[in-house]
N, C-alpha and C. Protein backbone atom coordinates (compact mmCIF):
# COMPACT_ATOMS: atom_id res chain seq x y z
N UNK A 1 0.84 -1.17 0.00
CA UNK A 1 0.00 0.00 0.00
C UNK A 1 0.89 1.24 0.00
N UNK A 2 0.78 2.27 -0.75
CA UNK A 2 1.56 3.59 -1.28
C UNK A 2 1.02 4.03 -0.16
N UNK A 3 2.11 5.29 0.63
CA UNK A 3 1.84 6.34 1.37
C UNK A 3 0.46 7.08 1.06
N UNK A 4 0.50 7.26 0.05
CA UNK A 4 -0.92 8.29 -0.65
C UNK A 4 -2.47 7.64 -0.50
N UNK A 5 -2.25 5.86 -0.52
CA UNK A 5 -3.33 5.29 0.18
C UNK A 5 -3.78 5.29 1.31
N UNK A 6 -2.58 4.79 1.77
CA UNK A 6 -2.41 5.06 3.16
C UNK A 6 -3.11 6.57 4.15
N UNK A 7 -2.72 7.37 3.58
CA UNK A 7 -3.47 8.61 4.13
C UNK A 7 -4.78 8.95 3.69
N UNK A 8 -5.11 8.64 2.59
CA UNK A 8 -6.55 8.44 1.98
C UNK A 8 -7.79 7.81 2.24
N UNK A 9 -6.66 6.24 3.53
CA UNK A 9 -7.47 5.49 4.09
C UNK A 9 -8.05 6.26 5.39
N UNK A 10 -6.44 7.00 6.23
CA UNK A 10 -6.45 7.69 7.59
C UNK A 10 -7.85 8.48 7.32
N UNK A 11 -8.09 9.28 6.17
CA UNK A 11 -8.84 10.57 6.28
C UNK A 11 -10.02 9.90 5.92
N UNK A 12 -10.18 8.85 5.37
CA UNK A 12 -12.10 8.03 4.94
C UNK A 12 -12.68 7.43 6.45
N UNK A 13 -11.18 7.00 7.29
CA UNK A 13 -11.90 6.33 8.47
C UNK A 13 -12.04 7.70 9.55
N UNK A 14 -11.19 8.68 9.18
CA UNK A 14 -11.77 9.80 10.29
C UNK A 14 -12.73 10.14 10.08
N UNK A 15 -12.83 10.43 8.25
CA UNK A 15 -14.39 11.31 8.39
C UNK A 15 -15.69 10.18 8.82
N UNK A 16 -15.33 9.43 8.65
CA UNK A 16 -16.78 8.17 8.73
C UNK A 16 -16.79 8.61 10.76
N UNK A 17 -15.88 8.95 11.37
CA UNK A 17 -15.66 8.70 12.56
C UNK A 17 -16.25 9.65 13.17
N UNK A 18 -15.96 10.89 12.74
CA UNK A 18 -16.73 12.33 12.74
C UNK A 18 -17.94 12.19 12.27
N UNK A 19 -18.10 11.83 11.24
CA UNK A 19 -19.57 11.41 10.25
C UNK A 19 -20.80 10.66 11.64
N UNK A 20 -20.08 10.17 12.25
CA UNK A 20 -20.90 8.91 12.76
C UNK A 20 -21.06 9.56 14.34
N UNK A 21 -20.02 10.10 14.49
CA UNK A 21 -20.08 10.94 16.16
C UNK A 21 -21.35 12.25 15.78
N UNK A 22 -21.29 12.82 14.88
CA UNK A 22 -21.51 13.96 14.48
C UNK A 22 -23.22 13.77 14.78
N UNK A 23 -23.54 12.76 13.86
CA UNK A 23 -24.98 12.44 13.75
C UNK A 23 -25.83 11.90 15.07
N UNK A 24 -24.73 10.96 15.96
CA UNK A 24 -25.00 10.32 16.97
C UNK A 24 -25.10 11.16 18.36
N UNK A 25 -24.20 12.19 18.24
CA UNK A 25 -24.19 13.07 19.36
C UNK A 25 -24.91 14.47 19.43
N UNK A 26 -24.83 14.78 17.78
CA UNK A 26 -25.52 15.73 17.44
C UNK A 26 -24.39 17.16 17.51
N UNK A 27 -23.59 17.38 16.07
CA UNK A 27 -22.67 17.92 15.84
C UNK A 27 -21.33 17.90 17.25
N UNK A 28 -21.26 16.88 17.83
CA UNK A 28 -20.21 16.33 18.86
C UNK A 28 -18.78 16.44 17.92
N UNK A 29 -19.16 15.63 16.56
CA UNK A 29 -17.90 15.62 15.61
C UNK A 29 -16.49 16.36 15.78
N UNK A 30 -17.11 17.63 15.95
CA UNK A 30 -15.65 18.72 15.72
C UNK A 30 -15.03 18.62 16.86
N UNK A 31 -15.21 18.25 17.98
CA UNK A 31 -14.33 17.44 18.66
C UNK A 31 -13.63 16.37 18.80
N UNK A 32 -13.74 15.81 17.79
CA UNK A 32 -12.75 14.78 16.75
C UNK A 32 -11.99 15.04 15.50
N UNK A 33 -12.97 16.08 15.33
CA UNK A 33 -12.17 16.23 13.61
C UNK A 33 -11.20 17.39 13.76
N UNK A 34 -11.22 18.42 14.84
CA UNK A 34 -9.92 19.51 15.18
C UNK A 34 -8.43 18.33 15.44
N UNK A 35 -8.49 17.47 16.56
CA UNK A 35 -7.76 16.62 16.54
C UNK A 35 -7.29 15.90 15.28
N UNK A 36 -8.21 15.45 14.84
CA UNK A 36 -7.48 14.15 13.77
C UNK A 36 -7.00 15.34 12.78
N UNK A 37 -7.54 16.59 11.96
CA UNK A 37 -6.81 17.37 11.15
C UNK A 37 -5.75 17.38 11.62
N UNK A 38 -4.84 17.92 13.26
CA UNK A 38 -4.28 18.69 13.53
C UNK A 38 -3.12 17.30 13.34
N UNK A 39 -3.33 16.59 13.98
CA UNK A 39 -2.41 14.87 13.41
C UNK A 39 -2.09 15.39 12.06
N UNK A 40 -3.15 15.51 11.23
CA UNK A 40 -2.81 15.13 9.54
C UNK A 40 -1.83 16.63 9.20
N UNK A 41 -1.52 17.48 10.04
CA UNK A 41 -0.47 18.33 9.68
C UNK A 41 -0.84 19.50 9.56
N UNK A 42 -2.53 20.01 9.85
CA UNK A 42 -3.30 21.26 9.80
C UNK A 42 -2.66 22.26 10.99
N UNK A 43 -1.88 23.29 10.90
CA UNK A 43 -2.10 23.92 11.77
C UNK A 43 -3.18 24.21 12.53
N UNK A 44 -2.91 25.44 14.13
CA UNK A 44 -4.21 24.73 15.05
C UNK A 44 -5.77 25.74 14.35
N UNK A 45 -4.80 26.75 14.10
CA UNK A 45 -6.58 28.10 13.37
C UNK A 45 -6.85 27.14 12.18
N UNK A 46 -6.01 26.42 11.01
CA UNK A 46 -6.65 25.97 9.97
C UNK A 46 -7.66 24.75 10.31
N UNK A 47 -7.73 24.38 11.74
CA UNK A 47 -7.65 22.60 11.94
C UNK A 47 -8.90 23.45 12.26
N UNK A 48 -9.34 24.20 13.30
CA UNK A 48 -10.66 24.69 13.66
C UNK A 48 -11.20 25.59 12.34
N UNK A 49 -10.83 26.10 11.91
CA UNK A 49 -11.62 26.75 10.61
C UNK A 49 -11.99 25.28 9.31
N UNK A 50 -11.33 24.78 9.63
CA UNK A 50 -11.77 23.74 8.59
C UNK A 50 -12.67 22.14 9.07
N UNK A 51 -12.86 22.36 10.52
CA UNK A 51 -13.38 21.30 11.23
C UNK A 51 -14.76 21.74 11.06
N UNK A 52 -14.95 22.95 11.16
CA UNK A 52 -16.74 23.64 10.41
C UNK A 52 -16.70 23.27 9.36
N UNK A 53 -16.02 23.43 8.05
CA UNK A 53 -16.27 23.50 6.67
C UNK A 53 -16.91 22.07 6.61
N UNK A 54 -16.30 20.99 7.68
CA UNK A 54 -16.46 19.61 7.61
C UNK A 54 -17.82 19.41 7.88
N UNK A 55 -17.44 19.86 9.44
CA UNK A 55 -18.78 19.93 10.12
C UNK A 55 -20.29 20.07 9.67
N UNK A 56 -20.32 21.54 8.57
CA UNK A 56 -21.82 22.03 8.31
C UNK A 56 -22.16 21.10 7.48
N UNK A 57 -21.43 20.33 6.39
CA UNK A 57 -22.09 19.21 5.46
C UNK A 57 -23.06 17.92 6.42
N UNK A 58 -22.14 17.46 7.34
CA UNK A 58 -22.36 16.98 7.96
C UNK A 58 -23.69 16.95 9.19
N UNK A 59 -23.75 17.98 9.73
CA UNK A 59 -25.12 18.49 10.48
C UNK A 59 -25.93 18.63 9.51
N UNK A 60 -25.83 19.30 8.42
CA UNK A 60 -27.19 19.42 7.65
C UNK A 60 -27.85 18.08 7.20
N UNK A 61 -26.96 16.94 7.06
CA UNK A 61 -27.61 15.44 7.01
C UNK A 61 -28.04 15.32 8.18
N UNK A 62 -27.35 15.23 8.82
CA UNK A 62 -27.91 14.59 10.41
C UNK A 62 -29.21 15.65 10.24
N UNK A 63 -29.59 16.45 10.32
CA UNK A 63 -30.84 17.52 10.27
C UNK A 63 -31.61 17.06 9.87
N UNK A 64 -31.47 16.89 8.91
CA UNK A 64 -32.57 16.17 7.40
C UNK A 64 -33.45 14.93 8.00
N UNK A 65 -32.00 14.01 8.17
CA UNK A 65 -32.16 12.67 9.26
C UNK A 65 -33.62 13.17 10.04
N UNK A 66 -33.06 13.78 11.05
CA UNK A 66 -33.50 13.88 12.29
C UNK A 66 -34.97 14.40 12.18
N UNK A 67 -35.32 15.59 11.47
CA UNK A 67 -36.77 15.69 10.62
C UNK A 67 -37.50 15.12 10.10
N UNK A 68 -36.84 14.27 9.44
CA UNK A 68 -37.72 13.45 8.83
C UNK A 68 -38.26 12.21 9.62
N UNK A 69 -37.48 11.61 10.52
CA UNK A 69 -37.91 10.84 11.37
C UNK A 69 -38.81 11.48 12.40
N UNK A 70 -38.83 12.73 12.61
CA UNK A 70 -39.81 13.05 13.50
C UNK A 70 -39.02 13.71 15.05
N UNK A 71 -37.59 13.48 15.24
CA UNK A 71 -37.20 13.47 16.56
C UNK A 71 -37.08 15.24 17.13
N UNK A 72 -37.48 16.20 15.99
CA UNK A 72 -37.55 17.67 16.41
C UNK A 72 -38.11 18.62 15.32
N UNK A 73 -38.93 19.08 15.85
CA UNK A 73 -39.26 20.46 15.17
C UNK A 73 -38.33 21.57 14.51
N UNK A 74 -38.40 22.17 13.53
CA UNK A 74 -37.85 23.51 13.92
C UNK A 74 -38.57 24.39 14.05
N UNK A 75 -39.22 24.65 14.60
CA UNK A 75 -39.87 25.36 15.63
C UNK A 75 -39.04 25.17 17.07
N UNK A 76 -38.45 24.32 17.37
CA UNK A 76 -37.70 24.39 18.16
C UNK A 76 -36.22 24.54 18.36
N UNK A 77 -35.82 25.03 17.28
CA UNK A 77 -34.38 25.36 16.75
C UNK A 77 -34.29 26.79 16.50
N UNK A 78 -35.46 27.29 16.14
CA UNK A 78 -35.98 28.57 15.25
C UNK A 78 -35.08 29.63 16.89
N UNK A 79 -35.20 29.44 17.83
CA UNK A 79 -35.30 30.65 19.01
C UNK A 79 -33.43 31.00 18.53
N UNK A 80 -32.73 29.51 18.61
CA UNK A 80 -31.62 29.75 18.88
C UNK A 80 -30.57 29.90 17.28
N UNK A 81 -31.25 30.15 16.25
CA UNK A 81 -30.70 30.27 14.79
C UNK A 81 -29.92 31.32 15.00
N UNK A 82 -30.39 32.98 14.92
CA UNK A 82 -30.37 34.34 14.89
C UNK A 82 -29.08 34.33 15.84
N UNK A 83 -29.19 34.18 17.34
CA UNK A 83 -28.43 34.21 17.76
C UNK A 83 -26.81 33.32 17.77
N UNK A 84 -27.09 32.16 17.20
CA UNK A 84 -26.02 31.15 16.82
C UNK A 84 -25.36 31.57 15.61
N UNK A 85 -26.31 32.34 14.73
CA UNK A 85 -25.55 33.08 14.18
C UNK A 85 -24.47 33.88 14.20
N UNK A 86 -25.05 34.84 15.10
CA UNK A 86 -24.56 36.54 15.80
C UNK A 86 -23.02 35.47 16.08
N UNK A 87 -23.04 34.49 17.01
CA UNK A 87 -22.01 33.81 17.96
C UNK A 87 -20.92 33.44 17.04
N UNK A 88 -21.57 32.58 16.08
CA UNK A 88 -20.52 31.54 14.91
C UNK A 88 -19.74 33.21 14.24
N UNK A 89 -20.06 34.20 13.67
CA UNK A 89 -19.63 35.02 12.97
C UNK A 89 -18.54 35.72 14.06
N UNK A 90 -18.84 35.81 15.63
CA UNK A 90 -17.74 36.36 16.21
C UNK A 90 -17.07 35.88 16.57
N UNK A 91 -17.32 34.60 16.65
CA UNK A 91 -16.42 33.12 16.82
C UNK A 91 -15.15 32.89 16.02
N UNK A 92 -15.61 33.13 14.38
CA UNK A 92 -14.66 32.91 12.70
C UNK A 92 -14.19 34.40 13.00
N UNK A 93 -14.40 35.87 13.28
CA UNK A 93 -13.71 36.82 13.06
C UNK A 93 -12.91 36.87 14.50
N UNK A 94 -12.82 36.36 15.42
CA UNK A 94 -11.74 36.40 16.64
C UNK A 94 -10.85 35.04 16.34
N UNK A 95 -11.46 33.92 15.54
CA UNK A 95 -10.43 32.67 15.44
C UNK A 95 -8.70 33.12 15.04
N UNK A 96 -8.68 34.85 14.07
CA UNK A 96 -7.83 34.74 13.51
C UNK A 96 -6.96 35.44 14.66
N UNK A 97 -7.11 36.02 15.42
CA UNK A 97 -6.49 37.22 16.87
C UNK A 97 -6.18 36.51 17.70
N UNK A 98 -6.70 35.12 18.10
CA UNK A 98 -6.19 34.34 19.49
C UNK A 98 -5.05 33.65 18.84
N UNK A 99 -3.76 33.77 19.51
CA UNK A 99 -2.58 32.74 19.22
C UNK A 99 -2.80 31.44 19.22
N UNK A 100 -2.13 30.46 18.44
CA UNK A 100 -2.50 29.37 18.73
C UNK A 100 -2.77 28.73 19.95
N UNK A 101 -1.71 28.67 20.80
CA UNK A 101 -1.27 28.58 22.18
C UNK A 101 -2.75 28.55 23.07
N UNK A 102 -2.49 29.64 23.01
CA UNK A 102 -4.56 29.85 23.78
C UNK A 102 -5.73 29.14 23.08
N UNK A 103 -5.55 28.98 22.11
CA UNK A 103 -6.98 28.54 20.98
C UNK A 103 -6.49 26.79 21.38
N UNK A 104 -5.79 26.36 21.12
CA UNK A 104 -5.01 25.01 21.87
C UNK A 104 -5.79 24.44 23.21
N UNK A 105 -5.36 25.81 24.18
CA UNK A 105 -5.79 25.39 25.63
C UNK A 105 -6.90 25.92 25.70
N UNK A 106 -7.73 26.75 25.39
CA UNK A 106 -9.26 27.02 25.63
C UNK A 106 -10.21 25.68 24.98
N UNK A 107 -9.67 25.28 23.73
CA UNK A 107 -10.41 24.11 22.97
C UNK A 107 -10.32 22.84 24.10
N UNK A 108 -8.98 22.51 24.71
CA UNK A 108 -8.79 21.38 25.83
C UNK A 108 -9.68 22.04 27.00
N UNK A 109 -9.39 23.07 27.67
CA UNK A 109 -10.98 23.50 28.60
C UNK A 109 -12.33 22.92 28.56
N UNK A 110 -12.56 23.57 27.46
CA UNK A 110 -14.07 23.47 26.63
C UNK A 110 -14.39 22.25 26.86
N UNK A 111 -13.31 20.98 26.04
CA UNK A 111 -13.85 19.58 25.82
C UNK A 111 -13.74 19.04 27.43
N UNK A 112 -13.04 19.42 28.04
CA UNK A 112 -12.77 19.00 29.65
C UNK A 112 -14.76 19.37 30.49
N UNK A 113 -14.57 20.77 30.17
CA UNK A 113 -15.77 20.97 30.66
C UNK A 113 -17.19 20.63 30.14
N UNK A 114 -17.30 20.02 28.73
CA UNK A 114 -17.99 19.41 28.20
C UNK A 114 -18.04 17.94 28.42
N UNK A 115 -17.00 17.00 28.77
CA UNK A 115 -17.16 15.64 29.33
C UNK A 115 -17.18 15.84 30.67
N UNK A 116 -16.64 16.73 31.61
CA UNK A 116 -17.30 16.62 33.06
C UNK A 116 -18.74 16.69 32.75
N UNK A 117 -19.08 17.83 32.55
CA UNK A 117 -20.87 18.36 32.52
C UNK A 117 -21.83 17.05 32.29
N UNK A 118 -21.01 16.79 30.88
CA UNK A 118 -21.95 15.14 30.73
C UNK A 118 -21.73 14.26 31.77
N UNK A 119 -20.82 14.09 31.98
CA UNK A 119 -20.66 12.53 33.10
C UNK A 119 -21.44 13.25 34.32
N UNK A 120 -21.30 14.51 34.91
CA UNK A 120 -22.14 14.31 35.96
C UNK A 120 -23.48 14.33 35.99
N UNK A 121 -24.12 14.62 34.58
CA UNK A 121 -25.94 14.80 34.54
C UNK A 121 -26.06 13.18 34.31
């Protein structure tokens, strides 16, 4: 197997991995896919700017999914669009001002305080 497969394979079993977290957890993914980019040689702003690009294909299936089976309204998504908006846009225009260093250790925070939160509910 050529190097070039080889990495072709790395990146079909991540995205299936993200693909499959993504849908199952409900956009959980990019907490896999910042990591596995940042392995594949992404610096840390490209690994998070491009873990969305991944990401939105991805949620919008799981969406579709999830509608059509019945498991949510949007009517119940509708409150928090506008504002997730406002957030994601100041989110992508500060990604480029935080040093890596910090964007590094706030992302390890985040996921720290996101698997405590879960394990204790």
């Amino acid at each position: 197997m050529t190097d070039k497969s080889k990495d072709l394979l790395k990146k079909g079993a991540g995205g299936t991995a993200v693909g499959f977290i993504n849908g199952l957890l409900g956009a959980g993914g990019g907490m896999v896919v910042v990591p596995l980019l940042k392995k594949l040689g992404l610096p840390q702003l490209n690994a998070h700017a491009t873990a969305v690009a991944v990401i939105f294909p991805l949620s919008i299936l799981s969406t579709v999914v999830y509608l059509l089976s019945g498991r949510f309204e949007l009517a119940q998504a509708a409150p928090y669009l506008l504002p997730g908006a406002v957030g994601a846009l100041g989110g992508a225009l500060l990604l480029s001002q935080i040093p890596q260093k910090w964007l590094r250790k706030v992302f390890a925070v985040f996921m720290i305080w996101a698997g405590v939160r879960m394990f204790l509910r």
